[in-house]
C-alpha atoms as a PDB file:
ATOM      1  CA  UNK A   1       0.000   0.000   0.000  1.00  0.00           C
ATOM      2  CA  UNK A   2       1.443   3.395  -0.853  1.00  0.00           C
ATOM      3  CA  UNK A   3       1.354   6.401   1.376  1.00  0.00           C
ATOM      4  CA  UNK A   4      -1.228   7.854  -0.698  1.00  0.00           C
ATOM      5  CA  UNK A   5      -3.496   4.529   0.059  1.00  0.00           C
ATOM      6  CA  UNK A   6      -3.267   4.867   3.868  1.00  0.00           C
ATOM      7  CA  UNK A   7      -6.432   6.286   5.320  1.00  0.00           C
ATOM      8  CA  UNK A   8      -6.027   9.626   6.896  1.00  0.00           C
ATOM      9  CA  UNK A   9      -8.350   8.929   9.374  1.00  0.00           C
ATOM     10  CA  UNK A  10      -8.624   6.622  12.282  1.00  0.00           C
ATOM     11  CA  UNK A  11     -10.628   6.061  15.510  1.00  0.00           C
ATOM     12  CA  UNK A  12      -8.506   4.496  18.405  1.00  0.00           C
ATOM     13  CA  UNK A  13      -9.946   1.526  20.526  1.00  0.00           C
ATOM     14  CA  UNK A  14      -7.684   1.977  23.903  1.00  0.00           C
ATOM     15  CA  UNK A  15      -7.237  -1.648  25.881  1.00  0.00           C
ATOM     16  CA  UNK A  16      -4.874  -0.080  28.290  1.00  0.00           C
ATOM     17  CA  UNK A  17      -2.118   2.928  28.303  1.00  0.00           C
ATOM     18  CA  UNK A  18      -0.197   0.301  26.900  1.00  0.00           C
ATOM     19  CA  UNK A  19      -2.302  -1.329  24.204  1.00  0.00           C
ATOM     20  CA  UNK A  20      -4.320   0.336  21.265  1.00  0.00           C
ATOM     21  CA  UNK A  21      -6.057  -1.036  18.517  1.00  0.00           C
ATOM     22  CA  UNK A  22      -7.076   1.672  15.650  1.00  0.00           C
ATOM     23  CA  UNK A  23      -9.811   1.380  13.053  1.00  0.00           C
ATOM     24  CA  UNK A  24      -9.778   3.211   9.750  1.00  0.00           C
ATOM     25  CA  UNK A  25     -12.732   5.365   9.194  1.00  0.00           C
ATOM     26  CA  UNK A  26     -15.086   7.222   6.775  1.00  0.00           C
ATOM     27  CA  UNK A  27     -17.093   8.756   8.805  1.00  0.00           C
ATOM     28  CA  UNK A  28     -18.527   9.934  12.328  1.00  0.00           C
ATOM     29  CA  UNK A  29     -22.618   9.150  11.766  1.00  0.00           C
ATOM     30  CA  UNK A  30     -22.859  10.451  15.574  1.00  0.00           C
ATOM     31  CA  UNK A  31     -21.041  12.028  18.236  1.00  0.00           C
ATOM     32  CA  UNK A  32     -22.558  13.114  21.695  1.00  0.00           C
ATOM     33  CA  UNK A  33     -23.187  12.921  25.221  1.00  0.00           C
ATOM     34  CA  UNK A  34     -26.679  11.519  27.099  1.00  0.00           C
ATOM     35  CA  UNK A  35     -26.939  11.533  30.919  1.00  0.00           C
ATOM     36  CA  UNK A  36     -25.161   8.565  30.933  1.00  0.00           C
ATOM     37  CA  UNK A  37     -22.313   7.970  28.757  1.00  0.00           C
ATOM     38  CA  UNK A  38     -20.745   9.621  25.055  1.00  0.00           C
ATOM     39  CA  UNK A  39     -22.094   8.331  22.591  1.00  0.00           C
ATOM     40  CA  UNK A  40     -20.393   7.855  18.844  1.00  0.00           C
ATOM     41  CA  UNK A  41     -21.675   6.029  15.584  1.00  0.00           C
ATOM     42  CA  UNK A  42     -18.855   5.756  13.426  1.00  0.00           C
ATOM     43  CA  UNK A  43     -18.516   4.140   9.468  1.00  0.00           C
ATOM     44  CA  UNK A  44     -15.109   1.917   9.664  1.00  0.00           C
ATOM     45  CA  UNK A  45     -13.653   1.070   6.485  1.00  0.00           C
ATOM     46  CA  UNK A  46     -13.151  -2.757   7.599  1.00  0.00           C
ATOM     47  CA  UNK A  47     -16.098  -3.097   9.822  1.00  0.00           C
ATOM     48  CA  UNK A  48     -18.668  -0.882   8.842  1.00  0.00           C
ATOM     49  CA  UNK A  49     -21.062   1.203  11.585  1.00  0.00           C
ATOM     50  CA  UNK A  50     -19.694   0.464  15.109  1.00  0.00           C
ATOM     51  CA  UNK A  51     -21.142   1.472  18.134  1.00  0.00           C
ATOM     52  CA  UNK A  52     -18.978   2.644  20.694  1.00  0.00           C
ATOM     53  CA  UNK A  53     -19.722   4.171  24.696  1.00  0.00           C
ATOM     54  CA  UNK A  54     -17.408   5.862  26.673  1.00  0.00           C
ATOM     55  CA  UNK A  55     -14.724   4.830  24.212  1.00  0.00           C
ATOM     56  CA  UNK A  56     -15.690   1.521  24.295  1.00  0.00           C
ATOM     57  CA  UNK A  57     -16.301  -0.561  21.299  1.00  0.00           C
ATOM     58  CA  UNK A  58     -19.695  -2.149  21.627  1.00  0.00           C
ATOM     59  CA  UNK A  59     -20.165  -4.126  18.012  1.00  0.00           C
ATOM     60  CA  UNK A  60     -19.845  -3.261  14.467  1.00  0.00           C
ATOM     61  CA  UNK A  61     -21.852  -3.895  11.310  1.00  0.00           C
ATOM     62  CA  UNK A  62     -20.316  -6.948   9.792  1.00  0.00           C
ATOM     63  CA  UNK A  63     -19.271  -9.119  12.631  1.00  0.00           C
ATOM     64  CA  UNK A  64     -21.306  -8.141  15.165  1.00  0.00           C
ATOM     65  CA  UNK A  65     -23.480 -11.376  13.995  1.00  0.00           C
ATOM     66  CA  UNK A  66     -20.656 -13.382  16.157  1.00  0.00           C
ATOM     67  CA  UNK A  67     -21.111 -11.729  19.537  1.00  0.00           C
ATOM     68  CA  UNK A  68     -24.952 -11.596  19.652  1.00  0.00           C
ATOM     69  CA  UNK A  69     -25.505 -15.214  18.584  1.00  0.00           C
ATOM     70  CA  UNK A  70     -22.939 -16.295  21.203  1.00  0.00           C
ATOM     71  CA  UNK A  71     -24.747 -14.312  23.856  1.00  0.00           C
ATOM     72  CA  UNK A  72     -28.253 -15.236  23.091  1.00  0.00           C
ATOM     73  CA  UNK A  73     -28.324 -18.476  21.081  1.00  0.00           C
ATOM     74  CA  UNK A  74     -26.956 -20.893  23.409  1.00  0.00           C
ATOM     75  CA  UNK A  75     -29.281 -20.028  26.424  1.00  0.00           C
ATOM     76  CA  UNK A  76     -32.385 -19.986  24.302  1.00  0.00           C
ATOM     77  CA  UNK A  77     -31.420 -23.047  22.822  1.00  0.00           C
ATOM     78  CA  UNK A  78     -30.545 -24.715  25.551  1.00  0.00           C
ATOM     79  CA  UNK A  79     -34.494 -23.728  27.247  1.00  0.00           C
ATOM     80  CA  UNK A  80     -36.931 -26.280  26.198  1.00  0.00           C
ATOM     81  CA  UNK A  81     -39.100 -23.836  25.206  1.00  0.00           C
ATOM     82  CA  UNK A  82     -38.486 -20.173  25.796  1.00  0.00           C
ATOM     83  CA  UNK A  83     -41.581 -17.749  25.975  1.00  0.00           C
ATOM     84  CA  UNK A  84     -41.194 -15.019  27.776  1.00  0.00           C
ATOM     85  CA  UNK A  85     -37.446 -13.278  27.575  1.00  0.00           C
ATOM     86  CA  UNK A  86     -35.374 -10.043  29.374  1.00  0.00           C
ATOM     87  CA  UNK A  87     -32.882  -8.387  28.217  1.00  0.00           C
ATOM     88  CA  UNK A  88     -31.060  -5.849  30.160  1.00  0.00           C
ATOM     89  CA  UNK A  89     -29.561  -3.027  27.980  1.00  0.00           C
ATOM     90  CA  UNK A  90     -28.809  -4.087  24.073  1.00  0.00           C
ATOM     91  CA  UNK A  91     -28.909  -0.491  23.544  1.00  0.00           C
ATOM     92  CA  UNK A  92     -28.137  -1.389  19.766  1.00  0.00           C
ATOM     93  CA  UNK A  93     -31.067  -3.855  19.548  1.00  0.00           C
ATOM     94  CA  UNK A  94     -28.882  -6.931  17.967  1.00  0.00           C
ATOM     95  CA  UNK A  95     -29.651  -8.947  21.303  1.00  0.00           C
ATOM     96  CA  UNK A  96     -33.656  -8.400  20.932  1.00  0.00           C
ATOM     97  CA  UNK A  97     -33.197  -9.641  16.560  1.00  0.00           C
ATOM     98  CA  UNK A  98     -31.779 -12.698  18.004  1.00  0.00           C
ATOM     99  CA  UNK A  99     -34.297 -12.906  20.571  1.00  0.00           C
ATOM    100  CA  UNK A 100     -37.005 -12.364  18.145  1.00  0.00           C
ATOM    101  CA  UNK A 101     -36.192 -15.083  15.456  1.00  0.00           C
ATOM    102  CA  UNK A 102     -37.355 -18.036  18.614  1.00  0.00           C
ATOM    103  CA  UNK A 103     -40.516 -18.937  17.247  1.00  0.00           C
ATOM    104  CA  UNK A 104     -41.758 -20.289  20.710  1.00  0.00           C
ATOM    105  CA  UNK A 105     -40.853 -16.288  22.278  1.00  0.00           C
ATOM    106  CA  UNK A 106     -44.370 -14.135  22.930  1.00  0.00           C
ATOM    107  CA  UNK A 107     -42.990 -11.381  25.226  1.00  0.00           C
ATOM    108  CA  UNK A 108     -39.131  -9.868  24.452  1.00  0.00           C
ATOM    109  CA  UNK A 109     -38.710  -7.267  27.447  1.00  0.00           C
ATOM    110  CA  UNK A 110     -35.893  -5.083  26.809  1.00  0.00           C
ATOM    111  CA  UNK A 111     -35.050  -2.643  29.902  1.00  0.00           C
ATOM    112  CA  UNK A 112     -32.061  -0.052  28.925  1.00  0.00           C
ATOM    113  CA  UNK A 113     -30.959   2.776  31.051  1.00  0.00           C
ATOM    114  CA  UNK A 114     -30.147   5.420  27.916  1.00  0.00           C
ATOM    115  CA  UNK A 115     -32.895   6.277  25.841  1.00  0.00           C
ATOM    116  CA  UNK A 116     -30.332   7.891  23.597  1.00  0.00           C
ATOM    117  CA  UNK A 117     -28.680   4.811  22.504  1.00  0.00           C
ATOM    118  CA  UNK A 118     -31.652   3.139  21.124  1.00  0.00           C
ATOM    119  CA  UNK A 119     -32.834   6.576  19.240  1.00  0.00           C
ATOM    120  CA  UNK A 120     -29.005   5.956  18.143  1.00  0.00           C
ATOM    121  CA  UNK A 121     -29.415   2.616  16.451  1.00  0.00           C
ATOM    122  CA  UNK A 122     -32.604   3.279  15.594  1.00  0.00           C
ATOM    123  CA  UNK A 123     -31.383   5.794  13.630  1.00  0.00           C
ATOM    124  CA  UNK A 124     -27.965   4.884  11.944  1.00  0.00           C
ATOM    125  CA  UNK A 125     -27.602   0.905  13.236  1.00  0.00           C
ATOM    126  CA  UNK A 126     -30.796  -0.709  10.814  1.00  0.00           C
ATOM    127  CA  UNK A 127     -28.900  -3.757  10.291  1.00  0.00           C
ATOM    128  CA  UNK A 128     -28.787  -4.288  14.183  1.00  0.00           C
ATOM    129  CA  UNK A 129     -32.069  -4.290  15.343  1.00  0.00           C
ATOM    130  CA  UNK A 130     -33.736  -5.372  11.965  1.00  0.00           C
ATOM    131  CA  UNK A 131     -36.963  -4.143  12.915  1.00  0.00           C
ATOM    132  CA  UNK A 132     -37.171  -5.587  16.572  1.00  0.00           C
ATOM    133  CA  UNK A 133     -37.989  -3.116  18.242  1.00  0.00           C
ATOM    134  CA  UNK A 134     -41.200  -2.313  16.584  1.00  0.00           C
ATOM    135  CA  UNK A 135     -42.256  -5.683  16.983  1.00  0.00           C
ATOM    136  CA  UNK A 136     -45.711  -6.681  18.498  1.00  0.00           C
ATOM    137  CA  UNK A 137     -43.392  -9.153  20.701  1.00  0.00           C
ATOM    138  CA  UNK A 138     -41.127  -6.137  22.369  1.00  0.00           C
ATOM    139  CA  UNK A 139     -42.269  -4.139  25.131  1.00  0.00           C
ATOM    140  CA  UNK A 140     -38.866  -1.539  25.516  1.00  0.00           C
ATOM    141  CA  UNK A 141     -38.553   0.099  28.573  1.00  0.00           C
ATOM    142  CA  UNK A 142     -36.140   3.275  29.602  1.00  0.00           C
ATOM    143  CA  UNK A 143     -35.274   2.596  33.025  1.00  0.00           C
ATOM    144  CA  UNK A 144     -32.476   0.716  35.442  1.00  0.00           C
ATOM    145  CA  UNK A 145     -32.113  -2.813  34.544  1.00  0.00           C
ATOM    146  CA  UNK A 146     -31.347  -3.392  38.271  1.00  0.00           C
ATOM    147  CA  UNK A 147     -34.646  -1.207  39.895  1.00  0.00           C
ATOM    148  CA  UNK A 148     -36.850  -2.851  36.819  1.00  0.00           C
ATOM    149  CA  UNK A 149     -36.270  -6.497  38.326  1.00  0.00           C
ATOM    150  CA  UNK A 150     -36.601  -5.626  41.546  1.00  0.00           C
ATOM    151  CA  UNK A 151     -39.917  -3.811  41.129  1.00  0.00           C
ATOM    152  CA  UNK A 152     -41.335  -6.485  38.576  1.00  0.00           C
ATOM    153  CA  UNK A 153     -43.644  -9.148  39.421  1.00  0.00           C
ATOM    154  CA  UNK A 154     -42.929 -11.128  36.452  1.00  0.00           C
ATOM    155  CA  UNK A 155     -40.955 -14.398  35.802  1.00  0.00           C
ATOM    156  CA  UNK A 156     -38.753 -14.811  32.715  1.00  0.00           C
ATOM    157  CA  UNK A 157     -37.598 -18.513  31.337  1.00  0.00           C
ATOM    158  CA  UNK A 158     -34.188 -16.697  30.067  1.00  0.00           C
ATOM    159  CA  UNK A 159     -31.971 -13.433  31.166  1.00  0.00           C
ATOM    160  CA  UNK A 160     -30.230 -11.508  29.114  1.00  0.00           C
ATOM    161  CA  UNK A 161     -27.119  -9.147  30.229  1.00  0.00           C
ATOM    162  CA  UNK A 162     -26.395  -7.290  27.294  1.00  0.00           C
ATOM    163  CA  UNK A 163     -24.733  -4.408  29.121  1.00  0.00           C
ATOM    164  CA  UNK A 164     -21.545  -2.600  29.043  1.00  0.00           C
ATOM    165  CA  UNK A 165     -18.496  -3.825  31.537  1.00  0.00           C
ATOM    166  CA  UNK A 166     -18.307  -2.530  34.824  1.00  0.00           C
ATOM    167  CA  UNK A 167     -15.911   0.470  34.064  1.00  0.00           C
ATOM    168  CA  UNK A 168     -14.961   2.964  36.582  1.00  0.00           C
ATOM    169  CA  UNK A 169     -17.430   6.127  35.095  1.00  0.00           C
ATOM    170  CA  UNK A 170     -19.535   3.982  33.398  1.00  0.00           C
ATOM    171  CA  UNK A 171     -23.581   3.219  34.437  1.00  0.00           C
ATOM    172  CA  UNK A 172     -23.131  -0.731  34.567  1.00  0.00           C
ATOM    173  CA  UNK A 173     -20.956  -2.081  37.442  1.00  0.00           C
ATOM    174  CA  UNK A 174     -23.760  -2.515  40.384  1.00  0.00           C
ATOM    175  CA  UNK A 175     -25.404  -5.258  37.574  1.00  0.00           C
ATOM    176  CA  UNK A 176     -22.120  -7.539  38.349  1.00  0.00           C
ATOM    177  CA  UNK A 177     -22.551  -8.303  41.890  1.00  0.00           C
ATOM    178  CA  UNK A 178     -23.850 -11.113  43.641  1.00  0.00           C
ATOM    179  CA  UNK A 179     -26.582  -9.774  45.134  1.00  0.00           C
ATOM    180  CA  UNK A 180     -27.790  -8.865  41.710  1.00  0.00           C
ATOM    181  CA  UNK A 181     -27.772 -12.088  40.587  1.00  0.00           C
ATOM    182  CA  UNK A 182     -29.564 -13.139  43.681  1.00  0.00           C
ATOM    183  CA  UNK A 183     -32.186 -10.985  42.211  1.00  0.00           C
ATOM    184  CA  UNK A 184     -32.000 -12.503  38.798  1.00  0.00           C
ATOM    185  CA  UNK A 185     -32.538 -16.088  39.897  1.00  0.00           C
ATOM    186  CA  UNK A 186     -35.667 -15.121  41.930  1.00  0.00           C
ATOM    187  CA  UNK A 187     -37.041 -13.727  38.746  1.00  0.00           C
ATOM    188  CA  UNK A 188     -36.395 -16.709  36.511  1.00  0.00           C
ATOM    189  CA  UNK A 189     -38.817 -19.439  36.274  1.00  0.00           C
ATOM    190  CA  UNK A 190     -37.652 -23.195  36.942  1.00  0.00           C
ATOM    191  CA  UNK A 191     -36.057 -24.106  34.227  1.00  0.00           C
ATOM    192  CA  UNK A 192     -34.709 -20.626  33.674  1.00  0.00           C
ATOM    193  CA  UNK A 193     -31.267 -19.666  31.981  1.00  0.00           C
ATOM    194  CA  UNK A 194     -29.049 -16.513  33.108  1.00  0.00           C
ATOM    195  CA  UNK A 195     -26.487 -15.488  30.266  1.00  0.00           C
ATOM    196  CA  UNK A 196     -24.152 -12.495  30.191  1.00  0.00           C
ATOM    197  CA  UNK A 197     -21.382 -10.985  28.573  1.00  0.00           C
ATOM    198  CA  UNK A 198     -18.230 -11.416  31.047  1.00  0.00           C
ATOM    199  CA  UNK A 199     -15.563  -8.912  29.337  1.00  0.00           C
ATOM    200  CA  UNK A 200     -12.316 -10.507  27.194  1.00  0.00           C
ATOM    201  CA  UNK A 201     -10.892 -14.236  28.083  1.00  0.00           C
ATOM    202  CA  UNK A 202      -7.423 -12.446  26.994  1.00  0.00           C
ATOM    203  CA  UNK A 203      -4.495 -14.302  29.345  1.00  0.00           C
ATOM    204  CA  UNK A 204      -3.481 -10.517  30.082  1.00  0.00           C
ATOM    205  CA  UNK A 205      -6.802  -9.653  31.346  1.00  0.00           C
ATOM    206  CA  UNK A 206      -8.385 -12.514  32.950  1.00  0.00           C
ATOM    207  CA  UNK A 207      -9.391 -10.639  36.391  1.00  0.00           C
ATOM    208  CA  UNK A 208     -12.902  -9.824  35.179  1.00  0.00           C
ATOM    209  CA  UNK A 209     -13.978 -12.969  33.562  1.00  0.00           C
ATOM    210  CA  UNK A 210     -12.789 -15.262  36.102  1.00  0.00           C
ATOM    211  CA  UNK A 211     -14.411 -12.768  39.105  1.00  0.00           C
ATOM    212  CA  UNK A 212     -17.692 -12.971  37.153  1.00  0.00           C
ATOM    213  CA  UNK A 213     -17.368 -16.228  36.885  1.00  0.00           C
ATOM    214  CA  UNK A 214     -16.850 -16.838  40.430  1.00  0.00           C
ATOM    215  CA  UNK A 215     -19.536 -14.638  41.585  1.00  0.00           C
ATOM    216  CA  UNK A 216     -21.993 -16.346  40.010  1.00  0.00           C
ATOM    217  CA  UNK A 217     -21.567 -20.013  40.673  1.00  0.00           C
ATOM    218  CA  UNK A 218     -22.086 -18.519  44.324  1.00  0.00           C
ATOM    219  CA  UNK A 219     -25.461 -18.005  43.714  1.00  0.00           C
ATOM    220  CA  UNK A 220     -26.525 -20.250  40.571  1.00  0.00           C
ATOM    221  CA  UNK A 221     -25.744 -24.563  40.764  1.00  0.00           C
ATOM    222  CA  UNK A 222     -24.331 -24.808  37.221  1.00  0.00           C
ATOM    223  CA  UNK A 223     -21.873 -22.204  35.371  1.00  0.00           C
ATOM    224  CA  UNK A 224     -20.479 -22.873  32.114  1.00  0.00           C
ATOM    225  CA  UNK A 225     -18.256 -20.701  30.909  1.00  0.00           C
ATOM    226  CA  UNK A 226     -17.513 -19.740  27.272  1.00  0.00           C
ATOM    227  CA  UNK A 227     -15.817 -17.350  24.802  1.00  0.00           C
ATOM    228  CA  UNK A 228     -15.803 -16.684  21.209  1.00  0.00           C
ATOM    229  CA  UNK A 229     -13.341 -14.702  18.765  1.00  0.00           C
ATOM    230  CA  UNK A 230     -14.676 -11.463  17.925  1.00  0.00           C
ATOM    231  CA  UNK A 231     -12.335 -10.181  14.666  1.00  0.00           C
ATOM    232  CA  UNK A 232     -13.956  -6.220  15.643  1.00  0.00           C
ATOM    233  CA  UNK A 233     -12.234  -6.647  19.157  1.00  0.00           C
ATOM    234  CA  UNK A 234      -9.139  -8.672  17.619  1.00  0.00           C
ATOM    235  CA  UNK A 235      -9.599 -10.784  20.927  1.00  0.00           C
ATOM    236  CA  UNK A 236     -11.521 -13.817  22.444  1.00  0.00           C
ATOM    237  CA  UNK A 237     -14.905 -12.413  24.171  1.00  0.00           C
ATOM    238  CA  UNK A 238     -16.080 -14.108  27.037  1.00  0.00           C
ATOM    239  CA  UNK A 239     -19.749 -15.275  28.385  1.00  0.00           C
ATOM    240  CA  UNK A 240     -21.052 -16.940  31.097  1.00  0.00           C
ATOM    241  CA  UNK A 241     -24.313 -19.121  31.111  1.00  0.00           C
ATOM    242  CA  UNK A 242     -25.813 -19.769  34.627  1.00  0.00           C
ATOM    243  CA  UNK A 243     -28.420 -22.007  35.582  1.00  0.00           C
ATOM    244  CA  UNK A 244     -29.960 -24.604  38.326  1.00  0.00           C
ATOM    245  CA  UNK A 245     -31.259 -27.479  36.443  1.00  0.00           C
ATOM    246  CA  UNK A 246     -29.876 -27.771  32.569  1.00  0.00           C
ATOM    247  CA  UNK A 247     -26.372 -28.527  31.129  1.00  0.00           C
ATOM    248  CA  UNK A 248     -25.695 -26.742  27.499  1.00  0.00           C
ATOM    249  CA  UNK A 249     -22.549 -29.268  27.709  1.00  0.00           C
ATOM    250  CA  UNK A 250     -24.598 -32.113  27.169  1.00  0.00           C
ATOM    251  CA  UNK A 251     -26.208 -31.309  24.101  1.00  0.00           C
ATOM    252  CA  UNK A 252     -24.412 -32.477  20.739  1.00  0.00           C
ATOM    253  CA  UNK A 253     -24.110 -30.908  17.393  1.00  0.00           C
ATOM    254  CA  UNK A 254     -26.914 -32.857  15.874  1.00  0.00           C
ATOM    255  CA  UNK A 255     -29.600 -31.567  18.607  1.00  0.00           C
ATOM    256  CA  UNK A 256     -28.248 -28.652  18.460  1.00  0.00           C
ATOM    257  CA  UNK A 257     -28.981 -28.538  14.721  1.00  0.00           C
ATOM    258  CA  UNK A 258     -32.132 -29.959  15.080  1.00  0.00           C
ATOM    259  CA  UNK A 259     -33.237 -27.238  17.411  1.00  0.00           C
ATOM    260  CA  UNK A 260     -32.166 -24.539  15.714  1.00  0.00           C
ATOM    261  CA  UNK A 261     -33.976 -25.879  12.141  1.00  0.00           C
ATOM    262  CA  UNK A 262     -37.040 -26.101  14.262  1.00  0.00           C
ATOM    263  CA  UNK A 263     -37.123 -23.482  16.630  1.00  0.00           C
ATOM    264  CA  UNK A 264     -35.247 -20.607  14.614  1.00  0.00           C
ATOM    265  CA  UNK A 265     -36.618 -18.288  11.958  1.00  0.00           C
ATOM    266  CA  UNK A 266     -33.764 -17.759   9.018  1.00  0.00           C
ATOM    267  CA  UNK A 267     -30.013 -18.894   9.102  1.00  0.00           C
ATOM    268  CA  UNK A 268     -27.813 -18.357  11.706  1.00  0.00           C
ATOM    269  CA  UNK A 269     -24.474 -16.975  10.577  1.00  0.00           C
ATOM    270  CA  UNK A 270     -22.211 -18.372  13.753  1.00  0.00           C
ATOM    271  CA  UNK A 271     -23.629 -20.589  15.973  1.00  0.00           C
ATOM    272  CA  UNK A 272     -24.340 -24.337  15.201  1.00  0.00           C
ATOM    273  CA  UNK A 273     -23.699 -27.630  16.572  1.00  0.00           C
ATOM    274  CA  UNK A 274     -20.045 -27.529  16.098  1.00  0.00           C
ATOM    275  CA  UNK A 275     -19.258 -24.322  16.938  1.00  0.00           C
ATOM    276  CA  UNK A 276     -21.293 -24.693  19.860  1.00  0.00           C
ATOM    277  CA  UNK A 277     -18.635 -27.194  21.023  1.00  0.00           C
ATOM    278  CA  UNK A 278     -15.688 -25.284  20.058  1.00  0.00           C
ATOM    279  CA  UNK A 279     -16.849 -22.231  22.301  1.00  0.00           C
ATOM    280  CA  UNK A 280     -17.855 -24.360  25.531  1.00  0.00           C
ATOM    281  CA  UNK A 281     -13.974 -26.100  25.124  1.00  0.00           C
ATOM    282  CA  UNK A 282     -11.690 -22.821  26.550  1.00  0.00           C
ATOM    283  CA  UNK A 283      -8.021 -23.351  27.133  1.00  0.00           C
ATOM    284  CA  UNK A 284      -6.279 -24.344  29.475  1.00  0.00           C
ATOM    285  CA  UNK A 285      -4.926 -20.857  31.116  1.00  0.00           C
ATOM    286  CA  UNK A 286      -8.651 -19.510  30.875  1.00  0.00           C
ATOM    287  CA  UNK A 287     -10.072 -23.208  33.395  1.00  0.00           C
ATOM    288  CA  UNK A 288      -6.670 -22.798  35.445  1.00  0.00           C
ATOM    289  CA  UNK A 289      -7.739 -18.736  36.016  1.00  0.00           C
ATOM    290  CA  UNK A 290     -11.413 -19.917  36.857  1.00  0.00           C
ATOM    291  CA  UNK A 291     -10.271 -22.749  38.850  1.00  0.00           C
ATOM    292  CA  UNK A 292      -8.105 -20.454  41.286  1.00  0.00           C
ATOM    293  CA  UNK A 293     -10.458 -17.631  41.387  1.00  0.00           C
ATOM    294  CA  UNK A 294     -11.723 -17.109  45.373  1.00  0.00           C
ATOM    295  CA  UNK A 295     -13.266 -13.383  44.715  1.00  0.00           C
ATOM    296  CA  UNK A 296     -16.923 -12.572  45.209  1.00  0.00           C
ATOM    297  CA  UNK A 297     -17.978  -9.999  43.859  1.00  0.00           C
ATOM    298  CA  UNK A 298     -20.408  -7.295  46.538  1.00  0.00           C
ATOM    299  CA  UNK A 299     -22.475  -4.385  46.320  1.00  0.00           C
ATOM    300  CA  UNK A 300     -19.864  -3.069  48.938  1.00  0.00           C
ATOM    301  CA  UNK A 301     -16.798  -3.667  47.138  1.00  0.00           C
ATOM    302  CA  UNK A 302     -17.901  -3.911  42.966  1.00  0.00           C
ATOM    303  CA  UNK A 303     -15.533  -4.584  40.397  1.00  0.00           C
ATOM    304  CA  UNK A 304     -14.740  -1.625  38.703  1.00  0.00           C
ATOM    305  CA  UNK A 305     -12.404  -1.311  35.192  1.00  0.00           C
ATOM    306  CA  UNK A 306     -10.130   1.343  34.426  1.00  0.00           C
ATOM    307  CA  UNK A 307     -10.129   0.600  31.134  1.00  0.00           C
ATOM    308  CA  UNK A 308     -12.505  -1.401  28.583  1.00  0.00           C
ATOM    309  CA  UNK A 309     -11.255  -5.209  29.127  1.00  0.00           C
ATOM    310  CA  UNK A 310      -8.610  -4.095  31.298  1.00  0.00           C
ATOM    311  CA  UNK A 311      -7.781  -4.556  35.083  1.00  0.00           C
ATOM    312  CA  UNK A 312      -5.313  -1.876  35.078  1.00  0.00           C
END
């Protein structure tokens, strides 16, 4: 590539003071501030429209297909029969699409604290939300994920925490403690499934993932870890799936298949039987870093991040 090839403009993903990624760009769609967090919409020459919060890279156009199938697919496909759904946050409305596509779902609750960020994607993300949140299924609510639950009387067969980490100025940490996922399980019905994003499974940056992962198999019987590689991030995401009575582990590729042939509207672009194995086997550093984790984390003490997907 010649000098007169190279893009003159670039948007900067910061891991750490240390570490930065940086994304060639077209174009800023959006660029602001709401009560909560800034807000930018940019066009990425690679990627296409990302969303990004407090300088955090959420998801972009063409991949972002990866990390809300991971997130959502595997609990709702584990359920025997999902109906009635929550999602907390999924300001860009990807989660609720893949939400949506269950034929079995009849209620898709989707409780986000910025109002802004939905007008956002509603606005420049189409591709992301795909119509979901006009749906006759969605009931969107602007309002804290934490203060819905505990002021709801309803039940949900599946949880979704589609939320931002738990950084330092950001709106999100209190939804990372234990005694928010003691709240959680009393709002999930027997059956029910718990699945979040848990920051990056990178062996530089493991602090989060394991302490999430710790904190909930204090409250839930059965935690199965998993991560996926998101080529936006350039690293291995992780996710957590919590529940008290099913095992996504013991499913194989041909249920899985089955399942999502008759329980799933159009073609998934990531998630199948066999990649649904390859993202439940982590490596071995990743189970070693769960397997020594002791920390809980509190209301009184919450895990806070400097820096997106850094402990530093």
């Amino acid at each position: 590539m010649s000098k007169k090839e190279i893009p003159s403009r670039w948007i900067y993903d910061y891991f750490s003071p240390f570490e930065v990624h940086k994304h060639a760009i077209k174009g800023t769609l959006f660029h602001g501030n709401s009560e909560f967090q800034e807000i930018v919409v940019a066009e990425t020459d690679c990627f296409g429209r990302c969303l990004i919060l407090d300088n955090e890279f959420q998801s972009a156009e063409f991949d972002e297909y990866v990390y809300h199938e991971s997130l959502v697919q595997p609990a709702l496909l584990l359920h025997p029969m999902p109906a009635k759904v929550a999602i907390i946050g999924g300001g860009e409305g990807a989660a609720l699409r893949e939400v949506l596509r269950h034929k079995s779902v009849n209620k898709a609750v989707m409780v986000d604290i910025d109002e802004k960020v939905v007008e956002c994607s509603k606005a420049y993300l189409p591709t992301f939300h795909n119509g979901g949140f006009s749906d006759e299924r969605t009931v969107l609510l602007f309002r804290d994920g934490r203060e819905f639950l505990e002021e709801s009387n309803e039940l949900f067969d599946v949880i979704i925490m589609d939320i931002t980490c738990p950084l330092e100025e950001g709106p999100s940490y209190k939804l990372f403690t234990k005694e928010f996922y003691e709240l959680v399980k009393k709002k999930l019905t027997g059956q029910g499934i718990f699945a979040i994003q848990a920051s990056t499974t990178s062996p530089i940056a493991l602090d989060t993932y394991s302490i999430l992962n710790r904190t909930l198999s204090a409250v839930f019987a059965n935690v199965f870890p998993y991560a996926a590689y998101i080529p936006f991030f350039a690293i291995n995401w992780g996710f957590n799936l919590a529940t008290d009575s099913l095992d996504p582990t013991l499913l194989n590729r041909e249920e899985i298949d089955r399942r999502i042939t008759e329980r799933v509207k159009g073609e998934l672009k990531f998630y199948d039987g066999i990649t649904h194995q390859a993202i439940f086997n982590l490596p071995k550093y990743v189970r070693k870093a769960l397997t020594l984790q002791t920390h809980i984390n509190l209301d009184n003490s919450p895990l806070k991040e400097k820096y997106p997907g850094r402990n530093v």
